[in-house]
Protein backbone atom coordinates (compact mmCIF):
# COMPACT_ATOMS: atom_id res chain seq x y z
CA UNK A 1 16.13 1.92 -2.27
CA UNK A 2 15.21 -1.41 -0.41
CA UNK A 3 12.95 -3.71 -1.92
CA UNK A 4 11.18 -6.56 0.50
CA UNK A 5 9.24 -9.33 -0.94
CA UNK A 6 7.12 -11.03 2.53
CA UNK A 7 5.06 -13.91 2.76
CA UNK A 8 4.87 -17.31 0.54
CA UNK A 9 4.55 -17.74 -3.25
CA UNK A 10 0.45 -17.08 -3.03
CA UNK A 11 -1.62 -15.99 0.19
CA UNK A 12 -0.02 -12.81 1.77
CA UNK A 13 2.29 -11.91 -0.80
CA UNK A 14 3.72 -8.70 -0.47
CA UNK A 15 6.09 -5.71 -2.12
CA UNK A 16 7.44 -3.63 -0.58
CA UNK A 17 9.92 -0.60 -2.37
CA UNK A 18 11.15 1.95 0.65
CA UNK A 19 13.63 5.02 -0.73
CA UNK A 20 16.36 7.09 1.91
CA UNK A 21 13.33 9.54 1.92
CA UNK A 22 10.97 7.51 3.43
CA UNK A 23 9.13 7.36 0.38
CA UNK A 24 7.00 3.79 0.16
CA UNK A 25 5.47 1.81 -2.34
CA UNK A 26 3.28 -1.29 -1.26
CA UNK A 27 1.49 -3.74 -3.50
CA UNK A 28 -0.77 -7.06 -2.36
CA UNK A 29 0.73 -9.77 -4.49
CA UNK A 30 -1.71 -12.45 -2.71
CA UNK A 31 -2.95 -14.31 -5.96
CA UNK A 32 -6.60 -16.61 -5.86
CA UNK A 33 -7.14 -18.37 -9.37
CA UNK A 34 -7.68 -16.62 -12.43
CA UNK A 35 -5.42 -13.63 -12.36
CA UNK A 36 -1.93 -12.64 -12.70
CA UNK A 37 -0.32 -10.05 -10.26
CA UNK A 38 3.14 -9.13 -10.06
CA UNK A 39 5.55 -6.10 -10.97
CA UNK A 40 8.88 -5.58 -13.26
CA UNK A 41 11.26 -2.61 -13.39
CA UNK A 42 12.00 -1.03 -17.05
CA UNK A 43 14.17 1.59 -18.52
CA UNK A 44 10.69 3.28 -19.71
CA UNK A 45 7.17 3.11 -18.73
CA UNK A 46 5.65 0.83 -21.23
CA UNK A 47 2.17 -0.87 -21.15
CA UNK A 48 2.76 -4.43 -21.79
CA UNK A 49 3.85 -7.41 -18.99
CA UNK A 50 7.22 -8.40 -18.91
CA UNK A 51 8.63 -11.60 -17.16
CA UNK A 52 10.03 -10.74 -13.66
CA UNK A 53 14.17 -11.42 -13.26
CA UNK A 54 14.89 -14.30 -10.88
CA UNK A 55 16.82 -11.96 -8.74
CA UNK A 56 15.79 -8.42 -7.38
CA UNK A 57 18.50 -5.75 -8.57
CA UNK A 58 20.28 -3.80 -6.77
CA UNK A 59 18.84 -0.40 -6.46
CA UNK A 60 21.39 1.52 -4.44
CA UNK A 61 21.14 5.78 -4.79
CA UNK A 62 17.26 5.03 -6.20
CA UNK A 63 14.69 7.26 -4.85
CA UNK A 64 11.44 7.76 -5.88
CA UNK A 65 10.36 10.93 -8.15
CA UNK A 66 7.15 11.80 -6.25
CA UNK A 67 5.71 13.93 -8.66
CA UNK A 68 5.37 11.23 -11.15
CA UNK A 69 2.33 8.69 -11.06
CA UNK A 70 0.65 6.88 -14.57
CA UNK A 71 -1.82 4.14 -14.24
CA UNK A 72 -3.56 2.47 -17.31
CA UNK A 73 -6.50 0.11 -17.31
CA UNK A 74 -9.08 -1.03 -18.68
CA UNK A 75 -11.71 1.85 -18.34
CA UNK A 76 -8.80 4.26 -19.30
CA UNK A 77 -7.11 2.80 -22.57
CA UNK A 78 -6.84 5.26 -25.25
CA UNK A 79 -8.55 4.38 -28.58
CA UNK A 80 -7.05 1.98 -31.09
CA UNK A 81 -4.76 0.44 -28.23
CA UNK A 82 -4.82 -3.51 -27.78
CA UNK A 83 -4.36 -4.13 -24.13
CA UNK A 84 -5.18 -7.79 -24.05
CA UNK A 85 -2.22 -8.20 -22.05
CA UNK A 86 -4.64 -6.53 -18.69
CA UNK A 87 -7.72 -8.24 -19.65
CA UNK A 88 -9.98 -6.16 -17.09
CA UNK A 89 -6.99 -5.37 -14.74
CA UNK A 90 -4.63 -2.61 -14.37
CA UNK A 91 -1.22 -1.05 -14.24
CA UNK A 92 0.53 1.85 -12.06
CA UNK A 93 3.79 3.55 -13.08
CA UNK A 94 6.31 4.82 -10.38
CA UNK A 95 9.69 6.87 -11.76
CA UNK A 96 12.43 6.28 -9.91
CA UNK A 97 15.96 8.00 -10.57
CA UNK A 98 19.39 7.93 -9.83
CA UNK A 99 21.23 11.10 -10.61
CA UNK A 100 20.54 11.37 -14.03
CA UNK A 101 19.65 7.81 -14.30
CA UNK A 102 15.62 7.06 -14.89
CA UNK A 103 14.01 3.76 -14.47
CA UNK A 104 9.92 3.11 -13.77
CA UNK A 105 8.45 0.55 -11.50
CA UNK A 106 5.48 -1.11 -12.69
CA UNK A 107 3.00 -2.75 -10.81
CA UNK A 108 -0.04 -4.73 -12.01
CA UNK A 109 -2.74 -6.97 -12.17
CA UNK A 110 -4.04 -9.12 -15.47
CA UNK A 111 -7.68 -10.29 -14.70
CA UNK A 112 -11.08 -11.00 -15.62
CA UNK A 113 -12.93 -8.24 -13.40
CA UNK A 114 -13.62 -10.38 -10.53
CA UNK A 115 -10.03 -9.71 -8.50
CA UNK A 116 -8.30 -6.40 -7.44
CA UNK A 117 -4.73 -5.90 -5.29
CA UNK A 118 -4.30 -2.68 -3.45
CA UNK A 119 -1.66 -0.63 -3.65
CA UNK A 120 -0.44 2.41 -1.58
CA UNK A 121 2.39 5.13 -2.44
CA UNK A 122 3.54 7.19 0.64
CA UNK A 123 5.80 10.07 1.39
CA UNK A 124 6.23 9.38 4.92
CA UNK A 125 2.76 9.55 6.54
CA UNK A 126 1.00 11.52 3.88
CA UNK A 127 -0.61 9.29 1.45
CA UNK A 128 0.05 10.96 -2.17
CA UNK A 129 -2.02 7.72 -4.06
CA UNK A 130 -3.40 4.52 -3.41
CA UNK A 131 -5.95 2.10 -5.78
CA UNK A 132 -6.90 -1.41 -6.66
CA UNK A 133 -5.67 -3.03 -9.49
């Protein structure tokens, strides 16, 4: 798996994640004031932000499992759950694997309601999901 990162630190930010499949994952990163957008890769889908590493790791043998999509948000958050953390934003959940290595790529946006940053997950030219966070 290749990840690209294009454009400067705010307007046209963009993330890219391509697998040997031609699977793709693309998220707008472009940031205006009152928001937080970004993504982090974890050993289990969780629903909390982590800090980003300084470096992107290498994901050699990755692919994407295609049959795997979560997303949680604020219109979707299961009772009793304190997801301060999104505000009125969002989060989507790719698997990825390895062999019989897992790992999950999170993207998301923390906002007051007034932003969104699309996102599009592609096998080949077939979309299989695509939102706004």
């Amino acid at each position: 798996m290749k990840i690209f990162i294009d454009g400067p630190q705010c307007y046209g930010k963009k993330v890219n994640f391509v697998d040997e499949n031609n699977v793709f994952l693309g998220y707008d990163l472009a940031q205006d004031c009152c928001e937080h957008a970004d993504w982090f890769i974890a050993s289990k889908p969780v629903q909390v932000l982590r800090r980003q590493p300084k470096r992107i790791p290498t994901m050699d043998g990755w692919v994407f499992d295609t049959t795997y999509f979560q997303e949680f948000n604020y219109a979707n958050q299961p009772d009793g759950e304190d997801w301060n953390d999104l505000d009125s934003g969002g989060m989507a959940v790719f698997r990825i694997v390895n062999g019989d290595k897992e790992k999950f790529i999170h993207i998301y946006n923390a906002h007051n309601g007034y932003y969104g940053h699309g996102f599009e997950f592609k096998i080949g030219d077939e979309t299989k999901q695509e939102g706004i966070l």
